[in-house]
C-alpha atoms as a PDB file:
ATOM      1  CA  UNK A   1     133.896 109.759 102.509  1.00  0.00           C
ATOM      2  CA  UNK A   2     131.378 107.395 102.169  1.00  0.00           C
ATOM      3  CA  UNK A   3     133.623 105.612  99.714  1.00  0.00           C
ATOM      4  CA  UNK A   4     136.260 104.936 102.040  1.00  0.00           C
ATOM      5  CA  UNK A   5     133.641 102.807 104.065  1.00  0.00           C
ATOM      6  CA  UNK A   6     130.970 101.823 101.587  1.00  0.00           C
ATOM      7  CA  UNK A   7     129.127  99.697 103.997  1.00  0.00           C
ATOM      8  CA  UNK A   8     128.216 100.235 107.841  1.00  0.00           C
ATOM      9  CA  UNK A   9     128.001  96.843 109.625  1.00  0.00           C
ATOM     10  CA  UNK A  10     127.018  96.751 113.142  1.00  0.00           C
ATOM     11  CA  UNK A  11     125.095  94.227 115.184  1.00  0.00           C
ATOM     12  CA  UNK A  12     122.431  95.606 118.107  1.00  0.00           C
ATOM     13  CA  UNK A  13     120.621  93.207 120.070  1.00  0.00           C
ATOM     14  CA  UNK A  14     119.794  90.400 118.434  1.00  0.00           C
ATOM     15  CA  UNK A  15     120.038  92.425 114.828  1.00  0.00           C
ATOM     16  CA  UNK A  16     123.044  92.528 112.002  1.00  0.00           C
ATOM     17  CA  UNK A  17     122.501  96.597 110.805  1.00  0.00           C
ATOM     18  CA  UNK A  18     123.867  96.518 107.220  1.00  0.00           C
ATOM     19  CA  UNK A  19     124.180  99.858 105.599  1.00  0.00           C
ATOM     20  CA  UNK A  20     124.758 100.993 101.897  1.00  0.00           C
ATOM     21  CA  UNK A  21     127.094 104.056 102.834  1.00  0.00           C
ATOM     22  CA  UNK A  22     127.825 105.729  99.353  1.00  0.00           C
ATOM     23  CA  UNK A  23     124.732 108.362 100.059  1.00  0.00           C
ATOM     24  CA  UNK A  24     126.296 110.832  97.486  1.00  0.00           C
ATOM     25  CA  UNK A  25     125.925 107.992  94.857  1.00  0.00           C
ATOM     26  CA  UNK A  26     122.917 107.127  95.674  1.00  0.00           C
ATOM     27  CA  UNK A  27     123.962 103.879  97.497  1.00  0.00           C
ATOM     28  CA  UNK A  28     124.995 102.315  94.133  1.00  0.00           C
ATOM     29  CA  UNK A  29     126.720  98.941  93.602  1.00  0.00           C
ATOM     30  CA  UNK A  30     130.412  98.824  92.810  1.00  0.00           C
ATOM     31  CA  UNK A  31     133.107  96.115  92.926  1.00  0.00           C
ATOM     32  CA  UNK A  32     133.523  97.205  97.210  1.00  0.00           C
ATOM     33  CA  UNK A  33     130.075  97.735  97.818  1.00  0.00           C
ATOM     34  CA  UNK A  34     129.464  94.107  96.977  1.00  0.00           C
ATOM     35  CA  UNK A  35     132.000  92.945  98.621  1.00  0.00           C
ATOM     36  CA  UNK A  36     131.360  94.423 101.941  1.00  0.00           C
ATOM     37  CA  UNK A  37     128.044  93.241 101.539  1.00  0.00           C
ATOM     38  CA  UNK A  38     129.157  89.860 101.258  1.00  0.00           C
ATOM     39  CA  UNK A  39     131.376  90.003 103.578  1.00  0.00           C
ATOM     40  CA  UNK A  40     128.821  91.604 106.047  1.00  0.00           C
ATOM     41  CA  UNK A  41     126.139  88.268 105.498  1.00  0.00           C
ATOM     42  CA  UNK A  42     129.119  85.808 105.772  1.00  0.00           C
ATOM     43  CA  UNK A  43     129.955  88.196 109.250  1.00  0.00           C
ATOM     44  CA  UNK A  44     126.283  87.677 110.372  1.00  0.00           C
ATOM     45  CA  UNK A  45     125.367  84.450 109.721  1.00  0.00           C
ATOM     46  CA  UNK A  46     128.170  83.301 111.925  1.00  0.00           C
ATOM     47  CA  UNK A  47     126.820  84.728 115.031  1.00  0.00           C
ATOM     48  CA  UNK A  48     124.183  82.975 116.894  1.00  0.00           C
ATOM     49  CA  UNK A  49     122.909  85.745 118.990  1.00  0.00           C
ATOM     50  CA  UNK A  50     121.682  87.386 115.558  1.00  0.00           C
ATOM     51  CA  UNK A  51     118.036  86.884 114.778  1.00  0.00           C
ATOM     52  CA  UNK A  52     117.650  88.868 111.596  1.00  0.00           C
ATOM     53  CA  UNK A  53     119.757  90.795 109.316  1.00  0.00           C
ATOM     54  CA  UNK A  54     118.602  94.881 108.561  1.00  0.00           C
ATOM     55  CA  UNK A  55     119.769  95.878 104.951  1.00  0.00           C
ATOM     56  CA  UNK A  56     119.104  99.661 104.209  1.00  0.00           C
ATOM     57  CA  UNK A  57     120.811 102.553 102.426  1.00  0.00           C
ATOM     58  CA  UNK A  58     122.020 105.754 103.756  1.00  0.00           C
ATOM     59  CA  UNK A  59     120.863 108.980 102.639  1.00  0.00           C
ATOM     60  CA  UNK A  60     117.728 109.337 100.517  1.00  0.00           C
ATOM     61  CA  UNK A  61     117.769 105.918  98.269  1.00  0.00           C
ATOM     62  CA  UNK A  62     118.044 102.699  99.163  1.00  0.00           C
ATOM     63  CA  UNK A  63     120.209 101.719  95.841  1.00  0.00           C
ATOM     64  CA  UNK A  64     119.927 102.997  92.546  1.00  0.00           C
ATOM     65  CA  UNK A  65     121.860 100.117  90.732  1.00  0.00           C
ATOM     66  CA  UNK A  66     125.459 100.233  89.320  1.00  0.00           C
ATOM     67  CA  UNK A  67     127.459 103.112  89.256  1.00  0.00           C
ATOM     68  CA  UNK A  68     128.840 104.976  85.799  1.00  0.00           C
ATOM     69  CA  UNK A  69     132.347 103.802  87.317  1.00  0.00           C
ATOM     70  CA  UNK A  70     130.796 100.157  87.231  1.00  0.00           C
ATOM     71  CA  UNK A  71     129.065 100.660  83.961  1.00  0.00           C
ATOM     72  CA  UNK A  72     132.240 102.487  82.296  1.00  0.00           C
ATOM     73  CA  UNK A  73     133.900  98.800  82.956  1.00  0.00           C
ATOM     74  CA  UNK A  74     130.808  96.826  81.899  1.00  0.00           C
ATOM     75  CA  UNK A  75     131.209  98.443  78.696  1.00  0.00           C
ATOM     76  CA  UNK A  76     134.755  98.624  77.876  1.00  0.00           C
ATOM     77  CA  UNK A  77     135.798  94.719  79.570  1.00  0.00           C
ATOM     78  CA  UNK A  78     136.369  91.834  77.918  1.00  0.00           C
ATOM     79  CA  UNK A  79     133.312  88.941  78.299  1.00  0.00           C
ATOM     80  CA  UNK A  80     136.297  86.997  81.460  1.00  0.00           C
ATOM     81  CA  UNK A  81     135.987  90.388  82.731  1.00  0.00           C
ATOM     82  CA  UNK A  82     132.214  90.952  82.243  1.00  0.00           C
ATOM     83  CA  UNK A  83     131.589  86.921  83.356  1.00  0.00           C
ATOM     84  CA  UNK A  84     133.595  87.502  86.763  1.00  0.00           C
ATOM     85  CA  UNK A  85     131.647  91.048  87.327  1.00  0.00           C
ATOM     86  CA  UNK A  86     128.405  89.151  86.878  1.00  0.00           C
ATOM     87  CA  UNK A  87     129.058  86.041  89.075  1.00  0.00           C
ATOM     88  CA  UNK A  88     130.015  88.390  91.941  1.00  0.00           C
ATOM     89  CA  UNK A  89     127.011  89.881  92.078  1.00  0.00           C
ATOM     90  CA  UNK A  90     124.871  86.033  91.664  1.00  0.00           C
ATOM     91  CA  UNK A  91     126.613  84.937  94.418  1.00  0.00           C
ATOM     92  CA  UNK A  92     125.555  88.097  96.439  1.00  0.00           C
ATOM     93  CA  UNK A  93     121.980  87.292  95.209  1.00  0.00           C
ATOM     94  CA  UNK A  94     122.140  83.641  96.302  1.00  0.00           C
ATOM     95  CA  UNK A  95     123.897  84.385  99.548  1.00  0.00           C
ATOM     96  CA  UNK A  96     120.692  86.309 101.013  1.00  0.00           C
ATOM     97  CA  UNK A  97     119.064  83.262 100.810  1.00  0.00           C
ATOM     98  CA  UNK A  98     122.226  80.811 102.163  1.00  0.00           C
ATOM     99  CA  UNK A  99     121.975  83.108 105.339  1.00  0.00           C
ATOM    100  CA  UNK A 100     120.414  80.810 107.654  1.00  0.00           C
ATOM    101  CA  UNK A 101     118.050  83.687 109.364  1.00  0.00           C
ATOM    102  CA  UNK A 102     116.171  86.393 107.586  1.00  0.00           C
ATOM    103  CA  UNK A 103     117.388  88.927 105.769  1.00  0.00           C
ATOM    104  CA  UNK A 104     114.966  91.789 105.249  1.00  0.00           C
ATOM    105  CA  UNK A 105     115.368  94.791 103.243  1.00  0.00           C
ATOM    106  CA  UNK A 106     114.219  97.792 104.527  1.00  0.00           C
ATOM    107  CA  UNK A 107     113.532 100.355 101.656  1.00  0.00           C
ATOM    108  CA  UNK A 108     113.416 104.279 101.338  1.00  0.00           C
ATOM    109  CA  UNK A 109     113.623 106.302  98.011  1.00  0.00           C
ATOM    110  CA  UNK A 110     114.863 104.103  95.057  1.00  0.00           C
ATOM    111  CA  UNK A 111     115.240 100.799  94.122  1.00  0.00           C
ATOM    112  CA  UNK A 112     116.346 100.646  91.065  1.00  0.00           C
ATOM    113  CA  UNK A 113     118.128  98.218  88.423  1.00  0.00           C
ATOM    114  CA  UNK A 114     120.408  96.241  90.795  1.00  0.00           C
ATOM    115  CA  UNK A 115     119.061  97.908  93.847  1.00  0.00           C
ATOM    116  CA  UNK A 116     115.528  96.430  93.007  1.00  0.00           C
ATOM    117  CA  UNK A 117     117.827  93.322  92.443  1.00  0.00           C
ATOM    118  CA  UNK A 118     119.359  93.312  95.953  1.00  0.00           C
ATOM    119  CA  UNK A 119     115.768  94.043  97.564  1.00  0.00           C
ATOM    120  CA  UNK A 120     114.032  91.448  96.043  1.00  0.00           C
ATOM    121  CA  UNK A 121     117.212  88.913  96.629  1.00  0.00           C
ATOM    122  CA  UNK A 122     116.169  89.722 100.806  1.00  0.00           C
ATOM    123  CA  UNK A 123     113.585  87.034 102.359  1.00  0.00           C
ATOM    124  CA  UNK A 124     111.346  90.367 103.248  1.00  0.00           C
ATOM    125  CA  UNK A 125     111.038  93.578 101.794  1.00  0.00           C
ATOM    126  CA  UNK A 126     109.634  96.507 103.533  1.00  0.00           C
ATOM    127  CA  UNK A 127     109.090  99.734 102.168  1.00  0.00           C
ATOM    128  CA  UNK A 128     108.393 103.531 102.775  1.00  0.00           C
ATOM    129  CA  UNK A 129     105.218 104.879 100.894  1.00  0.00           C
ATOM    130  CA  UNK A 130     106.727 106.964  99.112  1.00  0.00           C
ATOM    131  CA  UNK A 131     109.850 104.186  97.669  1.00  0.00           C
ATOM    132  CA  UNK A 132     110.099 103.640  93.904  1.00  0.00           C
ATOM    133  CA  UNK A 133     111.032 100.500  92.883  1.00  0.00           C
ATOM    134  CA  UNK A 134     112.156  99.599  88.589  1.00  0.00           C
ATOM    135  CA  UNK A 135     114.200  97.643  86.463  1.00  0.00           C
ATOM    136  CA  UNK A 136     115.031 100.174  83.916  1.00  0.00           C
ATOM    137  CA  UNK A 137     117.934  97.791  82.465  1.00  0.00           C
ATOM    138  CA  UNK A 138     115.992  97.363  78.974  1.00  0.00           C
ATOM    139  CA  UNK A 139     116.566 101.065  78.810  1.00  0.00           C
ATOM    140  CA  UNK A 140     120.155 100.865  77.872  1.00  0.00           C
ATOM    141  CA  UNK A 141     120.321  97.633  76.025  1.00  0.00           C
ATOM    142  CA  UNK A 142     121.087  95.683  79.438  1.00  0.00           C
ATOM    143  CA  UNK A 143     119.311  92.502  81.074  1.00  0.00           C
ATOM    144  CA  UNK A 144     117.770  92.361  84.900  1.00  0.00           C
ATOM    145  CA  UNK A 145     119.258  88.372  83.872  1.00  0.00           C
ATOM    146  CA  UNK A 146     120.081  87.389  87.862  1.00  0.00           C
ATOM    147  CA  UNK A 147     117.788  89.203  89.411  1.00  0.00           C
ATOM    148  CA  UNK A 148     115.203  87.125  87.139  1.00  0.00           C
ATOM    149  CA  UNK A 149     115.001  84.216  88.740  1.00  0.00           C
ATOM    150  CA  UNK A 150     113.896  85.799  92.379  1.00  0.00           C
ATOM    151  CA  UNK A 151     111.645  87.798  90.576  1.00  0.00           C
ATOM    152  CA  UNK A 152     109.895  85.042  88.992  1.00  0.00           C
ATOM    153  CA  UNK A 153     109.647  83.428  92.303  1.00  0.00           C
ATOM    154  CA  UNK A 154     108.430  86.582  93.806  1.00  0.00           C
ATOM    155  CA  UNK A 155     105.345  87.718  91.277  1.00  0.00           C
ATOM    156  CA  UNK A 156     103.492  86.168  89.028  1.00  0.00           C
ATOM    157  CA  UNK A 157     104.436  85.328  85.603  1.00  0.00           C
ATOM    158  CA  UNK A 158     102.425  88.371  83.330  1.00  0.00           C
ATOM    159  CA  UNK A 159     103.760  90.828  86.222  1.00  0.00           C
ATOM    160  CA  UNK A 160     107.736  89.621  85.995  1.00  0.00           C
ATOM    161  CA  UNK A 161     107.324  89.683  82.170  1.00  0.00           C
ATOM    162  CA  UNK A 162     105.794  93.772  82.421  1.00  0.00           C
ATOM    163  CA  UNK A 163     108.833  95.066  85.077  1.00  0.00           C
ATOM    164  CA  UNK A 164     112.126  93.522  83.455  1.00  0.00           C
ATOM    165  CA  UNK A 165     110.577  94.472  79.405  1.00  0.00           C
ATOM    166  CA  UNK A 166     108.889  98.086  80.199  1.00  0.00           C
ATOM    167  CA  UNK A 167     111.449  99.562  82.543  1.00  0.00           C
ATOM    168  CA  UNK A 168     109.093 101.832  84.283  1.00  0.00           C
ATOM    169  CA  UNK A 169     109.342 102.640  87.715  1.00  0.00           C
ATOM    170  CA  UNK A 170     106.334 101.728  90.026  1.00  0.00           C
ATOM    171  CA  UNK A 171     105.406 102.969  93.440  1.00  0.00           C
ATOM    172  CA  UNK A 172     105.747 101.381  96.789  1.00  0.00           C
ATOM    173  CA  UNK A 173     102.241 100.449  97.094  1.00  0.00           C
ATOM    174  CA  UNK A 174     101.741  98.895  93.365  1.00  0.00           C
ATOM    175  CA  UNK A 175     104.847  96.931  94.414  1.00  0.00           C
ATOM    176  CA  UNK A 176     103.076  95.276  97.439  1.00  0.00           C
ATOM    177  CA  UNK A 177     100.042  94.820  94.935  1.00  0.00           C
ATOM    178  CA  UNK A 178     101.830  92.451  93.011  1.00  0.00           C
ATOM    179  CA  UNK A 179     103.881  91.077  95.936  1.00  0.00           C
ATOM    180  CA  UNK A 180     107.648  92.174  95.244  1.00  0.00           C
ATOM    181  CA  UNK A 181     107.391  94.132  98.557  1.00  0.00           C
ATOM    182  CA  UNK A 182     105.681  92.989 101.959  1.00  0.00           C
ATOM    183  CA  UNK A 183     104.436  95.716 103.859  1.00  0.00           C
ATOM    184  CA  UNK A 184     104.795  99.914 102.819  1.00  0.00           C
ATOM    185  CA  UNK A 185     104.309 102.326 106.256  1.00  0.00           C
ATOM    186  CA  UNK A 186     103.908 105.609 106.027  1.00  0.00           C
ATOM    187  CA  UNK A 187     107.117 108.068 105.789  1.00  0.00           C
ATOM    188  CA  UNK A 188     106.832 109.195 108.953  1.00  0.00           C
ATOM    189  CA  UNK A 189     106.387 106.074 110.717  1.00  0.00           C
ATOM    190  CA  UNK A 190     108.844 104.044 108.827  1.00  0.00           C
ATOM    191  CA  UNK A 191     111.794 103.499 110.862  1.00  0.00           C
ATOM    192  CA  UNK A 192     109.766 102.602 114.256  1.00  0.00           C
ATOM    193  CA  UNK A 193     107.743 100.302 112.032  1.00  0.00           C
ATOM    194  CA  UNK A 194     110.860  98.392 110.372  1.00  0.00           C
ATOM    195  CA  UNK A 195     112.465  97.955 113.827  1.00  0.00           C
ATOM    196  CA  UNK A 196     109.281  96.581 115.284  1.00  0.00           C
ATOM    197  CA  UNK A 197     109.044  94.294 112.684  1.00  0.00           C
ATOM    198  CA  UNK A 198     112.444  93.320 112.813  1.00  0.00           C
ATOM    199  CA  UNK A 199     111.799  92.621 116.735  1.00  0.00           C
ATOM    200  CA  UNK A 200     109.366  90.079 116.397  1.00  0.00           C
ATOM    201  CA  UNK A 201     112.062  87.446 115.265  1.00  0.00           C
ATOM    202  CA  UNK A 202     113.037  87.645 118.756  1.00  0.00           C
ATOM    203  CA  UNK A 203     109.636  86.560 119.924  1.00  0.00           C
ATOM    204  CA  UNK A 204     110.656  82.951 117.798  1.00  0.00           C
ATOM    205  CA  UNK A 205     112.459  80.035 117.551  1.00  0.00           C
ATOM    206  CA  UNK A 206     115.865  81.026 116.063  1.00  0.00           C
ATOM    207  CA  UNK A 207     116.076  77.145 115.226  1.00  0.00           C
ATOM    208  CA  UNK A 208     112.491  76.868 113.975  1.00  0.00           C
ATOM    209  CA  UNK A 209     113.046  79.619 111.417  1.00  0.00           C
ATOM    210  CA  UNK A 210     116.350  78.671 110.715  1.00  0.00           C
ATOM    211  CA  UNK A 211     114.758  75.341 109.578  1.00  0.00           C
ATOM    212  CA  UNK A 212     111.482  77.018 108.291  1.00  0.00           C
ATOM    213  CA  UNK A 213     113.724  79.160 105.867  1.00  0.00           C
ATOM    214  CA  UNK A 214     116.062  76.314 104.310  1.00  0.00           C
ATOM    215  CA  UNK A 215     113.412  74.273 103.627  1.00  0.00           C
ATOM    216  CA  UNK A 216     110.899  76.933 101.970  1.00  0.00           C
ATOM    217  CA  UNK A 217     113.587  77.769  99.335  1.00  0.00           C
ATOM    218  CA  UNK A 218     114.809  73.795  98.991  1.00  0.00           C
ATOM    219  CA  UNK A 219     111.847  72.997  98.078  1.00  0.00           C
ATOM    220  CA  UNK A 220     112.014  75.489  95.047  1.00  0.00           C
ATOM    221  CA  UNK A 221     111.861  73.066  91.971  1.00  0.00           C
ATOM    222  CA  UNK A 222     110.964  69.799  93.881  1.00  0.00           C
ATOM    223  CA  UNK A 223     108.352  67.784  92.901  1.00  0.00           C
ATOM    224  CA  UNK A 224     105.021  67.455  95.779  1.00  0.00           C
ATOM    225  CA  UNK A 225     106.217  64.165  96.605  1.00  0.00           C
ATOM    226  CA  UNK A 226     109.450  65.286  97.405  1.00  0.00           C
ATOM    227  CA  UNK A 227     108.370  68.253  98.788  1.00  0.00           C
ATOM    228  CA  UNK A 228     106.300  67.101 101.323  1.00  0.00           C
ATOM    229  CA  UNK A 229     109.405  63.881 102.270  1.00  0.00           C
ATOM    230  CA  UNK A 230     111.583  66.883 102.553  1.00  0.00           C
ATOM    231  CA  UNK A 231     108.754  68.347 104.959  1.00  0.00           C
ATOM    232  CA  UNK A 232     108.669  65.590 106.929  1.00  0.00           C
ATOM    233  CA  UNK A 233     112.563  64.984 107.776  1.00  0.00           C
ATOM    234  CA  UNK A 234     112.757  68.360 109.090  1.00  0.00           C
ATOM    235  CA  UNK A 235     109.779  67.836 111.086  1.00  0.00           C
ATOM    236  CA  UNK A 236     111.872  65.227 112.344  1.00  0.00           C
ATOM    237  CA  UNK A 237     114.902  67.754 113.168  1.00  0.00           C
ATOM    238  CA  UNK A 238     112.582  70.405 114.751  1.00  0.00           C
ATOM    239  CA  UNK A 239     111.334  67.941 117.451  1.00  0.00           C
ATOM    240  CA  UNK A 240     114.607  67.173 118.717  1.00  0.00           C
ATOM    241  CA  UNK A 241     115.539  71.000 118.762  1.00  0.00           C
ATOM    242  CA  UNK A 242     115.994  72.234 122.356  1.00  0.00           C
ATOM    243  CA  UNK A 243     113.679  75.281 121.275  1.00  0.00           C
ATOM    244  CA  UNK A 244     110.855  72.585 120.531  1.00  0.00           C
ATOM    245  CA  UNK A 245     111.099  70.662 123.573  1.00  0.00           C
ATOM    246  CA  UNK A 246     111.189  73.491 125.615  1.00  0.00           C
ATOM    247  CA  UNK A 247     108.390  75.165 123.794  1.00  0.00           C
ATOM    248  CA  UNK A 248     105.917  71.783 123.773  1.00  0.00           C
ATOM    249  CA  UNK A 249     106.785  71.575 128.086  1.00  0.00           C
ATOM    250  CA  UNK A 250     105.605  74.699 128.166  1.00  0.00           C
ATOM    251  CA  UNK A 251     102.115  74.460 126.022  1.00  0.00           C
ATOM    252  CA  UNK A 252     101.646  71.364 127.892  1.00  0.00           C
ATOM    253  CA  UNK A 253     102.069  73.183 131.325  1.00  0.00           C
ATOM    254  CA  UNK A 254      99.633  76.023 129.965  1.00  0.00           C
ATOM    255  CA  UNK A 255      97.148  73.024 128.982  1.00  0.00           C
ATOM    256  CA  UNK A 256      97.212  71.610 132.412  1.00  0.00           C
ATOM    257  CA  UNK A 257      96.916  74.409 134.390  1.00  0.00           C
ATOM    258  CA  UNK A 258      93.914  75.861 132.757  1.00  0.00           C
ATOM    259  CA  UNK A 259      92.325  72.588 132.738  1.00  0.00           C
ATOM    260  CA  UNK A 260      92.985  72.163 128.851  1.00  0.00           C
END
């Protein structure tokens, strides 16, 4: 069943709900999986009421990586074959972060091998205290190669090196230690806790963090100079934002009425 719609897509309020919906698998990735999930992000980031985009799994895991179907063809296809497989997935990677608002992962039971992949592709990664969280590629002669460069972005050099050579699988809250996951809540409290987290985009500028996220991840590879030029051209945009002007009126009103 939950092959015949691998992904649930719905939008509530002002959040895109996207749901890994092979639960019997495990959530794991396969050609329609990533599809759907691109076409989900593509469906999202064209509405404007949408403040933040939910990614979890259904069932007990989040994702445990590729499926034996997907590995059976990674194994037996040609390097075309194996080249197209592995650019599909990249551009799901690099999509997360074309999405103009957030895109935060919300995590429960594994994350493994192209599961930890797609979690640590999402701008925020929240987790339940008891998630598990690995790149166990090394294990069977395989690479965590895509998945590499958000990683190195994400944790430190001597931790990035560790994860994608031992293959081990580490707990929710030694993930936060090294800062591949955000925040871990307790079992029990996790889904009220993701969607009050999730809420608080509501309580900003859609425009501002629109901005604030292009520009964190433009600046990736930019030298300070250009870095801080780049800085100061979108400062430039923000002010002319409706969402700024409205929001500097009313600080200004708040000043003057309390005398400030």
């Amino acid at each position: 069943m939950g092959d015949a719609n691998p992904l649930i897509f719905s939008v509530e309020g002002a959040t895109a709900l996207v749901t890994l919906n092979r639960p019997e698998k495990r959530n794991a990735l396969n050609d329609s999986l990533v599809r759907a999930l691109k076409e989900a992000l593509r469906d999202a980031d064209a509405r404007e009421e949408v403040r933040a985009v939910l990614i979890t799994g259904a069932g007990d895991d989040f994702c445990s990586g590729a499926d034996l179907s997907a590995l059976q063809k990674i194994s037996e296809g040609s390097a075309a074959d194996n080249l197209e497989d592995a650019r599909e997935l990249a551009e799901l990677f690099s999509l997360v972060r074309r999405v103009s608002v957030p895109v935060v992962a919300a995590v429960r039971g594994r994350a493994l091998a192209g599961g930890a992949g797609l979690a640590t592709a999402c701008d925020v990664v929240l987790a339940a205290a008891s998630a598990r969280f690995g790149y166990p590629e090394v294990k069977i002669g395989f690479v965590p190669a895509m998945v590499m460069a958000i990683l190195r972005r994400n944790v430190s050099e001597k931790r990035a090196f560790e994860l994608v050579t031992r293959g081990a699988e580490i707990s929710a809250e030694e993930a936060e230690r090294v800062g591949l996951v955000n925040h871990v809540y307790a079992d029990e409290r996790f889904e009220s806790e993701v969607e009050s987290y999730v809420a608080g985009f509501e309580r900003v500028s859609r425009s501002a963090v629109v901005l604030t996220k292009r520009l964190l991840y433009q600046m990736d590879g930019m030298t300070f100079d250009a870095a801080i030029q780049s800085g100061a051209e979108v400062n430039t945009i923000a002010r002319m934002t409706e969402d700024c002007r409205r929001g500097v009126a009313r600080f200004l009103d708040k000043a003057g009425r309390s005398g400030g």
